[in-house]
C-alpha atoms as a PDB file:
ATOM      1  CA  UNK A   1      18.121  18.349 151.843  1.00  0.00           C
ATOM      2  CA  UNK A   2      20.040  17.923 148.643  1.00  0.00           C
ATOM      3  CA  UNK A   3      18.155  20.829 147.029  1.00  0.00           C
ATOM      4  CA  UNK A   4      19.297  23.186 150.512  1.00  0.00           C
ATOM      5  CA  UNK A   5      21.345  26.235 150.169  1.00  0.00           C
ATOM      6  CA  UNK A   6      24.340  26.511 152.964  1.00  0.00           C
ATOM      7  CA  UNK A   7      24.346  29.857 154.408  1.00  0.00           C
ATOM      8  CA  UNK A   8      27.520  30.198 157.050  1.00  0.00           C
ATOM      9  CA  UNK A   9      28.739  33.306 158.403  1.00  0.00           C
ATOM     10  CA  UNK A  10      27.763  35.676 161.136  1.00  0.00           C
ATOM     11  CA  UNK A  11      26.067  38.376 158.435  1.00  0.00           C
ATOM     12  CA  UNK A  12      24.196  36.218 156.423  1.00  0.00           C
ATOM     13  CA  UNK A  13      22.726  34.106 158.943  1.00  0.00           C
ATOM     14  CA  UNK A  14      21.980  36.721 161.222  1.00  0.00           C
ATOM     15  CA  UNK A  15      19.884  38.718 157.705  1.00  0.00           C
ATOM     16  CA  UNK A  16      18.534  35.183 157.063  1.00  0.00           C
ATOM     17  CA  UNK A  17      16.912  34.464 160.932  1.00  0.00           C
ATOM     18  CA  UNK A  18      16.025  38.156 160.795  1.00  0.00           C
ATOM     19  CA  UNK A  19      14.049  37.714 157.168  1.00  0.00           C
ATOM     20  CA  UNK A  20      11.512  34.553 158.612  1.00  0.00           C
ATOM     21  CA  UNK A  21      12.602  32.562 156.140  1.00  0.00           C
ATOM     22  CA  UNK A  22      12.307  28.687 157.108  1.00  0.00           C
ATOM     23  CA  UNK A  23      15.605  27.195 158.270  1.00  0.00           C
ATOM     24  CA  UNK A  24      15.922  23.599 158.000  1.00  0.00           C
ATOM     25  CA  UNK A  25      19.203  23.003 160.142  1.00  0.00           C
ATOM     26  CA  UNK A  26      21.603  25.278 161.981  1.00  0.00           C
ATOM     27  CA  UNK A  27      25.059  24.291 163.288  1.00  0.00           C
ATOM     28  CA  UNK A  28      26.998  26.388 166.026  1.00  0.00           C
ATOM     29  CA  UNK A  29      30.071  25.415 167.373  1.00  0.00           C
ATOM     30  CA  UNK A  30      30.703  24.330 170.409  1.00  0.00           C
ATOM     31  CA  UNK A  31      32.489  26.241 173.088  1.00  0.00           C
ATOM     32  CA  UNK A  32      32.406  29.937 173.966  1.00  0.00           C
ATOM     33  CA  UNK A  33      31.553  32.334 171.713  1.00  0.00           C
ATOM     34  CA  UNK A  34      31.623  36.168 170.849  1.00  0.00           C
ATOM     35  CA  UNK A  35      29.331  38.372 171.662  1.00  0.00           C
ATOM     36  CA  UNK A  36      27.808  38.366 167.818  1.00  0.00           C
ATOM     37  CA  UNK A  37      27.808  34.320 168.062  1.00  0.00           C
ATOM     38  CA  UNK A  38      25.621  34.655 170.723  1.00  0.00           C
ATOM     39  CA  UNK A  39      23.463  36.677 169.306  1.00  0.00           C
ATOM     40  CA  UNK A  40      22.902  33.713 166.393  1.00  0.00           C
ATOM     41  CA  UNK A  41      22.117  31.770 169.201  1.00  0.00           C
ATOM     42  CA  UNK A  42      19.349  34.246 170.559  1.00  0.00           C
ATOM     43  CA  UNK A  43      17.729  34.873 167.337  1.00  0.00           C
ATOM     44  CA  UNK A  44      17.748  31.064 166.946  1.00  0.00           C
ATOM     45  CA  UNK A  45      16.264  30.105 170.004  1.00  0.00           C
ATOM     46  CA  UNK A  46      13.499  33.023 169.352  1.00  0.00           C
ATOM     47  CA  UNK A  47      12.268  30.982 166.444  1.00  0.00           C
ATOM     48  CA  UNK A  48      12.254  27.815 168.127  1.00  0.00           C
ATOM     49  CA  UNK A  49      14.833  26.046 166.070  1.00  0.00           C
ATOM     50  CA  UNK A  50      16.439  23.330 166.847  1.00  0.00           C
ATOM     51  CA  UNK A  51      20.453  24.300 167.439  1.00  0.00           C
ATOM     52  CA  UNK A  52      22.813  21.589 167.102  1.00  0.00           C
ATOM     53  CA  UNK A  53      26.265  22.383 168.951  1.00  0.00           C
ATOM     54  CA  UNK A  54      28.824  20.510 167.161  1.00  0.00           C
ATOM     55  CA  UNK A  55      32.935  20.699 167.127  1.00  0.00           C
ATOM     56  CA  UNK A  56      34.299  22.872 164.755  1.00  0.00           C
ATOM     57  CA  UNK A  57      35.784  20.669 162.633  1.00  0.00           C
ATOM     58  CA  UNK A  58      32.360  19.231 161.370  1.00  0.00           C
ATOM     59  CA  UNK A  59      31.397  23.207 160.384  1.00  0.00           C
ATOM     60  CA  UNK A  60      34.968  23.021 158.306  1.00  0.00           C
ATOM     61  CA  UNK A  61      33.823  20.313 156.445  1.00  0.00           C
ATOM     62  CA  UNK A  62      30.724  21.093 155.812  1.00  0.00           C
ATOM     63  CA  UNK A  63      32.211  24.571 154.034  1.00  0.00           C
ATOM     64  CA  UNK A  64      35.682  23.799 152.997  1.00  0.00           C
ATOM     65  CA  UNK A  65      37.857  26.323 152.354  1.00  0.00           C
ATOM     66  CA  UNK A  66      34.830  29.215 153.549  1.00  0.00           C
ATOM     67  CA  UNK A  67      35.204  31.055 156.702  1.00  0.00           C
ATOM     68  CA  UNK A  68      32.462  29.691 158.804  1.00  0.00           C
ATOM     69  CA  UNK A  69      32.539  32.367 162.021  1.00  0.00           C
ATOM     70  CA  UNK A  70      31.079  29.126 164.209  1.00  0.00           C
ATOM     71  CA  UNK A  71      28.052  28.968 162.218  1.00  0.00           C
ATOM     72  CA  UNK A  72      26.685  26.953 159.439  1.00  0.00           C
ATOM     73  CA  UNK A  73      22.766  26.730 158.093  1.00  0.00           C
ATOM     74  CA  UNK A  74      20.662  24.899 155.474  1.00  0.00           C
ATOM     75  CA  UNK A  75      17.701  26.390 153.892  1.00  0.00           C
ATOM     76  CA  UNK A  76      16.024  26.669 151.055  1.00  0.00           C
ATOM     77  CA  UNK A  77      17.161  28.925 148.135  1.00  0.00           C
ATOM     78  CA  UNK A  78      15.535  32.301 148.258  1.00  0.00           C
ATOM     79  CA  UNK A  79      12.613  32.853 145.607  1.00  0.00           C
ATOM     80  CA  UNK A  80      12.748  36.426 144.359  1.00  0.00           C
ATOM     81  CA  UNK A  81      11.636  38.620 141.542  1.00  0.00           C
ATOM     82  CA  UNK A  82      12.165  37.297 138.073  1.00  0.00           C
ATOM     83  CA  UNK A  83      12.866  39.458 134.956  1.00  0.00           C
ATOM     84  CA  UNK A  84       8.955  39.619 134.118  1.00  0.00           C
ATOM     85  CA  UNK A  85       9.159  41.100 137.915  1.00  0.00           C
ATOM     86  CA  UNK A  86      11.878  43.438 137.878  1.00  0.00           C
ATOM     87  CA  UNK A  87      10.355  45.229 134.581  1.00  0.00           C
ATOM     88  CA  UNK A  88       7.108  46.267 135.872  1.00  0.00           C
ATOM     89  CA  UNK A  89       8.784  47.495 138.691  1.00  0.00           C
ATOM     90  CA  UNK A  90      11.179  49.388 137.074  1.00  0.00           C
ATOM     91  CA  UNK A  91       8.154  50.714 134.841  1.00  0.00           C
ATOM     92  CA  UNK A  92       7.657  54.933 135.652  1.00  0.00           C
ATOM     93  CA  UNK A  93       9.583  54.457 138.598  1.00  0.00           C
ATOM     94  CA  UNK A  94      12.388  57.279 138.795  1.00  0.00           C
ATOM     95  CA  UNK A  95      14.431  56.279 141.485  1.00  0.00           C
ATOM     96  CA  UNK A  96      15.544  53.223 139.346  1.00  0.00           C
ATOM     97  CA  UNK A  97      18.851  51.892 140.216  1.00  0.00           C
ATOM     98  CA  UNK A  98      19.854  48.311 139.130  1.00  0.00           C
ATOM     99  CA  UNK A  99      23.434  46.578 138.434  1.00  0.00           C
ATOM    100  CA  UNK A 100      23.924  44.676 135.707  1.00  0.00           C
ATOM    101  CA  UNK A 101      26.737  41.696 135.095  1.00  0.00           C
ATOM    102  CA  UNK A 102      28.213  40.925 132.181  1.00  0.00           C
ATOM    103  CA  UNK A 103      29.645  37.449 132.614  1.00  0.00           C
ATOM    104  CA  UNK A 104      31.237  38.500 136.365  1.00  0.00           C
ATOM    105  CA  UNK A 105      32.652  34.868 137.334  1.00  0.00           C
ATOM    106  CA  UNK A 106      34.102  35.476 140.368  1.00  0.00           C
ATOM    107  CA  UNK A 107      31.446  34.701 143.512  1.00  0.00           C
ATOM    108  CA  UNK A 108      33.198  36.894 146.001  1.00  0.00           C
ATOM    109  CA  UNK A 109      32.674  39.635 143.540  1.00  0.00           C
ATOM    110  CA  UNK A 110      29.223  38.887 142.976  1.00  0.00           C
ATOM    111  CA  UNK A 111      28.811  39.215 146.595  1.00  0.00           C
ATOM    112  CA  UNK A 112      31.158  41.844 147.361  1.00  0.00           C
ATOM    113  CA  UNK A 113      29.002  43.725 144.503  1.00  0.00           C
ATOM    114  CA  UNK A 114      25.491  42.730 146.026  1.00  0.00           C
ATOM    115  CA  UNK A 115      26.669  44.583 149.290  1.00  0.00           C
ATOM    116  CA  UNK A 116      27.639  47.703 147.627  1.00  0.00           C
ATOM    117  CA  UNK A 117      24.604  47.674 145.498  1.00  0.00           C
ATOM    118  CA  UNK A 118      22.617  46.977 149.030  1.00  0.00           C
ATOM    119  CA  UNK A 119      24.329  50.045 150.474  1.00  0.00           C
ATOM    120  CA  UNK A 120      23.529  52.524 147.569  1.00  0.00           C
ATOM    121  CA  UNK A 121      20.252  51.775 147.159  1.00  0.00           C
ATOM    122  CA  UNK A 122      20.059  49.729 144.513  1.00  0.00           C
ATOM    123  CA  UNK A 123      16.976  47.162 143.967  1.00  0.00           C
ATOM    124  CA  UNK A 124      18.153  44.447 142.691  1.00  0.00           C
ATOM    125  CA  UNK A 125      21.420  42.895 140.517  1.00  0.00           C
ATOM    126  CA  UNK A 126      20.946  41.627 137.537  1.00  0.00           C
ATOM    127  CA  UNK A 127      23.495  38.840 135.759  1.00  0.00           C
ATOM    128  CA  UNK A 128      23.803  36.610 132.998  1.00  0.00           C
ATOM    129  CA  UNK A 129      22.411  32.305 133.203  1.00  0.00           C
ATOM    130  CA  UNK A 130      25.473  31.577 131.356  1.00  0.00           C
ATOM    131  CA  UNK A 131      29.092  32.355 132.451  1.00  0.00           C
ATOM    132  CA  UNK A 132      28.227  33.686 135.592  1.00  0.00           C
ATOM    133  CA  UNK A 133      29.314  33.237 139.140  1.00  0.00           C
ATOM    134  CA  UNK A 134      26.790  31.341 140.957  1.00  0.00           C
ATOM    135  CA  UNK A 135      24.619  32.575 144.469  1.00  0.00           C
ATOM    136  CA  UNK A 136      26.825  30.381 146.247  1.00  0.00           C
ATOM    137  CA  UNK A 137      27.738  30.043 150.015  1.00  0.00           C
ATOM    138  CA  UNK A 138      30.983  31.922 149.222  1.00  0.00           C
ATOM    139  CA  UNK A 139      29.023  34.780 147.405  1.00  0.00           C
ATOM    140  CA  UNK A 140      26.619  35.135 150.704  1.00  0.00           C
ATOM    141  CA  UNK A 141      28.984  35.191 153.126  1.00  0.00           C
ATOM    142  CA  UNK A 142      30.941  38.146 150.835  1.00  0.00           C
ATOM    143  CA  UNK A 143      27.827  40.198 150.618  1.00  0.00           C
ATOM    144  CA  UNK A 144      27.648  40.580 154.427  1.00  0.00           C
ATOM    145  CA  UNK A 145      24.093  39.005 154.253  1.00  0.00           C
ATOM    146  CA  UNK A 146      22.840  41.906 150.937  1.00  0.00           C
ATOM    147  CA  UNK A 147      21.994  38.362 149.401  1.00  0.00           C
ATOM    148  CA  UNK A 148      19.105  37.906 151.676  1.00  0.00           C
ATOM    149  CA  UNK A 149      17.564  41.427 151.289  1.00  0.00           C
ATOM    150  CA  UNK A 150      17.965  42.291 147.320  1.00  0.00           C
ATOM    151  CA  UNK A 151      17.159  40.180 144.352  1.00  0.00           C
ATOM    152  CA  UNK A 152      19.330  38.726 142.120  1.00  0.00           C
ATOM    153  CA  UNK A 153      17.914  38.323 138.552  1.00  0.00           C
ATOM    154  CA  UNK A 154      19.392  36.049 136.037  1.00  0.00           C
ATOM    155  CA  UNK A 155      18.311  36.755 131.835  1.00  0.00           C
ATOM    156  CA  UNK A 156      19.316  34.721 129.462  1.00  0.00           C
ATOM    157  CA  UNK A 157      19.862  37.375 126.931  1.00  0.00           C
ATOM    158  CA  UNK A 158      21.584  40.619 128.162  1.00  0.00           C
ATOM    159  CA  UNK A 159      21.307  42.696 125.360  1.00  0.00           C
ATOM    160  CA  UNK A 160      17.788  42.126 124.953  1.00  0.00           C
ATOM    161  CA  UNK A 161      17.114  42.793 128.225  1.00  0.00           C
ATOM    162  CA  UNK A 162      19.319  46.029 128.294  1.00  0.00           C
ATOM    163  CA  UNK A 163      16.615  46.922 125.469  1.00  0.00           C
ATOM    164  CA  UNK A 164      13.682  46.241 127.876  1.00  0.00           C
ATOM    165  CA  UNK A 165      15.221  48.329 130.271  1.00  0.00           C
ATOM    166  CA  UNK A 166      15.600  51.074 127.661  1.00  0.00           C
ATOM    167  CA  UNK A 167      11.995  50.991 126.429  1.00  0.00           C
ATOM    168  CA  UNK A 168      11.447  51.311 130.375  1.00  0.00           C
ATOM    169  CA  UNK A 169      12.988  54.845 130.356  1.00  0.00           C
ATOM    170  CA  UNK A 170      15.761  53.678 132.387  1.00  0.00           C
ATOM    171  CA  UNK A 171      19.294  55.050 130.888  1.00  0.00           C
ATOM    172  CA  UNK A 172      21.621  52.396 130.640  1.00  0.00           C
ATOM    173  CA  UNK A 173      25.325  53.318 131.469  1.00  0.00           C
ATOM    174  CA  UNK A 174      28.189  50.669 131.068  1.00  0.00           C
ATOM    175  CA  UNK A 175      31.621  51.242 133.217  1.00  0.00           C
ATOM    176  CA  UNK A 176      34.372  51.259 131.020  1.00  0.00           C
ATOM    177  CA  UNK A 177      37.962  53.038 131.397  1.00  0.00           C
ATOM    178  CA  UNK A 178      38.397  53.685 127.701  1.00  0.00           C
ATOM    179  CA  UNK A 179      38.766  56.527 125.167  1.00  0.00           C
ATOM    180  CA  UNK A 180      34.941  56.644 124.463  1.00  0.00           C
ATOM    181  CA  UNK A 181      34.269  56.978 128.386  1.00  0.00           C
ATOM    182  CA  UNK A 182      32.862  59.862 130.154  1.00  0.00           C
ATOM    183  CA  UNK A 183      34.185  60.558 133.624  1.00  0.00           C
ATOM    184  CA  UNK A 184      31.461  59.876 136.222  1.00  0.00           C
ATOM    185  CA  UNK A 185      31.095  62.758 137.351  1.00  0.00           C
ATOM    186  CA  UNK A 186      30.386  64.373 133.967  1.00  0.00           C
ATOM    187  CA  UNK A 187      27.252  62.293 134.093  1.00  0.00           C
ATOM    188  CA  UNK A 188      23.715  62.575 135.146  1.00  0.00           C
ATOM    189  CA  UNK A 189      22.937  59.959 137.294  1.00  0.00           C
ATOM    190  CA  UNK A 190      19.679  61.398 139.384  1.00  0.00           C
ATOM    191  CA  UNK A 191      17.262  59.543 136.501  1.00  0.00           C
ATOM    192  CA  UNK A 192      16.376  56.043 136.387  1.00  0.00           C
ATOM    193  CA  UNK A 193      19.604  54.237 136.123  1.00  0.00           C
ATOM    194  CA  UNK A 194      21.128  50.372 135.072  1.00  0.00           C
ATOM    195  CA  UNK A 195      24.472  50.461 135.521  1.00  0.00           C
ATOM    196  CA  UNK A 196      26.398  47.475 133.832  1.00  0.00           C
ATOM    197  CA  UNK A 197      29.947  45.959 134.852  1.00  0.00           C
ATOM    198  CA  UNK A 198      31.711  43.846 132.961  1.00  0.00           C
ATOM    199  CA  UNK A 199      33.591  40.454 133.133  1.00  0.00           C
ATOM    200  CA  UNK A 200      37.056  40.542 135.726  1.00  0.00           C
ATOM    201  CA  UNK A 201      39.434  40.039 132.572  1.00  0.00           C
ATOM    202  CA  UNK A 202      37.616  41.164 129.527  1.00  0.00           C
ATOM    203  CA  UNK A 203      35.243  43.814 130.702  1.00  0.00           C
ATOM    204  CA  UNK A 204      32.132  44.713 128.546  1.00  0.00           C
ATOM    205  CA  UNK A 205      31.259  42.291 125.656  1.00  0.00           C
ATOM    206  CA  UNK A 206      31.495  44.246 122.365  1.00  0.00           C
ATOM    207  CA  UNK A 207      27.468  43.634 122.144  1.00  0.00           C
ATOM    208  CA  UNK A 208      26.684  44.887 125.734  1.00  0.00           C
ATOM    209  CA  UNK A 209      28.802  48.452 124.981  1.00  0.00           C
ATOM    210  CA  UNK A 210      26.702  48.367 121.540  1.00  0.00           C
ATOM    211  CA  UNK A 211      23.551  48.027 123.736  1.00  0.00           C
ATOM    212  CA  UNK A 212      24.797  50.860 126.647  1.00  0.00           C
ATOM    213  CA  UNK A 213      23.287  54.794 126.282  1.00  0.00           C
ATOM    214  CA  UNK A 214      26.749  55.516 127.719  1.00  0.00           C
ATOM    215  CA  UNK A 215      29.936  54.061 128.996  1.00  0.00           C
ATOM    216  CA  UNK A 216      31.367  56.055 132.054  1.00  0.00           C
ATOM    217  CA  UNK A 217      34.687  55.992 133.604  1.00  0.00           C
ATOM    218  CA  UNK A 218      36.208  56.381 136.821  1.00  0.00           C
ATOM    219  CA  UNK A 219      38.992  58.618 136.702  1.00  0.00           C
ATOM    220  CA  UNK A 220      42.568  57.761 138.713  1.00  0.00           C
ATOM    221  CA  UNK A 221      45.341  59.122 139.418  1.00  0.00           C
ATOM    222  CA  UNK A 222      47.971  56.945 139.248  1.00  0.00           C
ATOM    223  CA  UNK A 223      50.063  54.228 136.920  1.00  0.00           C
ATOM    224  CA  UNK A 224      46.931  51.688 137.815  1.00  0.00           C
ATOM    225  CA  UNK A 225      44.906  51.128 134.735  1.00  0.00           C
ATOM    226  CA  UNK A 226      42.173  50.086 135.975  1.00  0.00           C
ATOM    227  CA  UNK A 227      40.587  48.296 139.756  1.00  0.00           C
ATOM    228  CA  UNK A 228      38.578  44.750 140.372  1.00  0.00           C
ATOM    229  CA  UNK A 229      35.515  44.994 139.526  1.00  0.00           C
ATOM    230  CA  UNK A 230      33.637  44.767 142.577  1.00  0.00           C
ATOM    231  CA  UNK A 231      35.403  47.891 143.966  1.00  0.00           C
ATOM    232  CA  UNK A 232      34.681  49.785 140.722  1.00  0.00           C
ATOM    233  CA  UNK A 233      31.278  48.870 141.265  1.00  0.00           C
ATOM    234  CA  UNK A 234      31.324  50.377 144.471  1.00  0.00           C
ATOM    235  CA  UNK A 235      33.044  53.634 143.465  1.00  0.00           C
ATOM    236  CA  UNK A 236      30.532  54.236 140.428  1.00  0.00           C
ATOM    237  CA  UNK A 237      27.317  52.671 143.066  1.00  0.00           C
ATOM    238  CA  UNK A 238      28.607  55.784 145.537  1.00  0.00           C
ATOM    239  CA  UNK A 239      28.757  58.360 142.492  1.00  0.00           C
ATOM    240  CA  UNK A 240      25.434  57.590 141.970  1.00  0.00           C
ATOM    241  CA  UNK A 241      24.063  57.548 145.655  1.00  0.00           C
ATOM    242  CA  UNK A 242      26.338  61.246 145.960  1.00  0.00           C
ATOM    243  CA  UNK A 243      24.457  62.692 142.969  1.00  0.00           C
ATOM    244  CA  UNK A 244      20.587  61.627 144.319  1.00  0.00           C
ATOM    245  CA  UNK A 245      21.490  63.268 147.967  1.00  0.00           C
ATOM    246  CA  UNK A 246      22.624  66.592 146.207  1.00  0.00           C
END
């Protein structure tokens, strides 16, 4: 089982029994449960696992410092598309909408983004090998079980592969809340789309703006200069969902 992924969490467990996807252990905690508990239990006992009730203090250590909601699972990591993937479906397809990471570290952001991206339609997130936060159980858990549903595509060179997506016909805008930003809304986002957030400290790389058709901004109205990334991914991700209803 060393090669296992730990799922825990009401969300993602329930997307993960829901998906069919082979589950090689599942832990529930002993005791009585909520209603939503129960329904782990039920979808678990529909696919003939094997449940093993144990005290809660086993789930803790099994995740540490995650919140575990009385449930804990090993599986195997999820195969999805790969960049060779992702490009030929992007290819003449004009409701295009991927998010791209630029060195985002933080694995509740990466899975507070996958959510968002989930939400507004999005088909898949795209981030970095290098100096990126990893799919872990922490990430899952924070995407409110998004990770299960939509692909998450790692390149090894971003600018070259914000170039492929260019040569795709698919208009690549980069968030950024600086003089040479167009407010969102001043922006046509109904065409095939990539929209690219940057790192939590340092935002875009100076090569991934070079490599953006646009940079976009969200405008505020207050003192704060600028929000976490992960809720400015969801602000711009709604912009863009609010534009294709119109």
């Amino acid at each position: 089982m060393s090669d296992d992924t730990i799922l825990y969490g009401i969300n993602p467990v329930r997307a993960l029994l829901e998906s069919g996807r082979p589950v090689n252990q599942i832990k529930i905690a002993n005791g009585k449960g909520n209603n939503r508990l129960q329904q782990i239990v039920d979808l678990a006992r529909d696919r003939g696992l094997n449940i093993q009730f144990v005290e809660r203090t086993a789930l803790d250590r099994m995740v540490g410092q995650g919140v575990h909601q009385g449930v804990v699972v090993r599986t195997a990591p999820r195969q999805g598309l790969d960049w060779g993937g992702l490009l030929d479906a992007v290819e003449d397809n004009p409701h295009t909408l991927i998010v791209v990471l630029d060195e985002v570290e933080d694995p509740h952001n990466l899975g507070a983004i996958m959510r968002s991206a989930e939400a507004f339609g999005a088909m898949a997130v795209v981030q970095t090998k290098d100096r990126s936060a990893p799919l872990s159980a922490a990430a899952i858990k924070a995407s409110a079980g998004a990770a299960e549903r939509l692909d998450l595509v790692k390149v090894t060179n971003l600018a070259r592969a914000l170039e492929q997506l260019q040569k795709a016909n698919v208009w690549v805008v980069g968030l950024a809340g600086d003089e040479e930003s167009v407010p969102m809304g001043d922006i046509d986002f109904k065409g095939p789309i990539a929209l690219v957030l940057g790192n939590e400290g340092r935002g875009l790389r100076r090569l991934t703006r070079k490599h953006c058709d646009q940079l976009a901004a969200i405008p505020m109205q207050s003192a704060v200069e600028s929000l976490n990334v992960s809720v400015a991914g969801g602000v711009a991700l709604y912009e863009v969902a609010r534009q294709r209803a119109e």
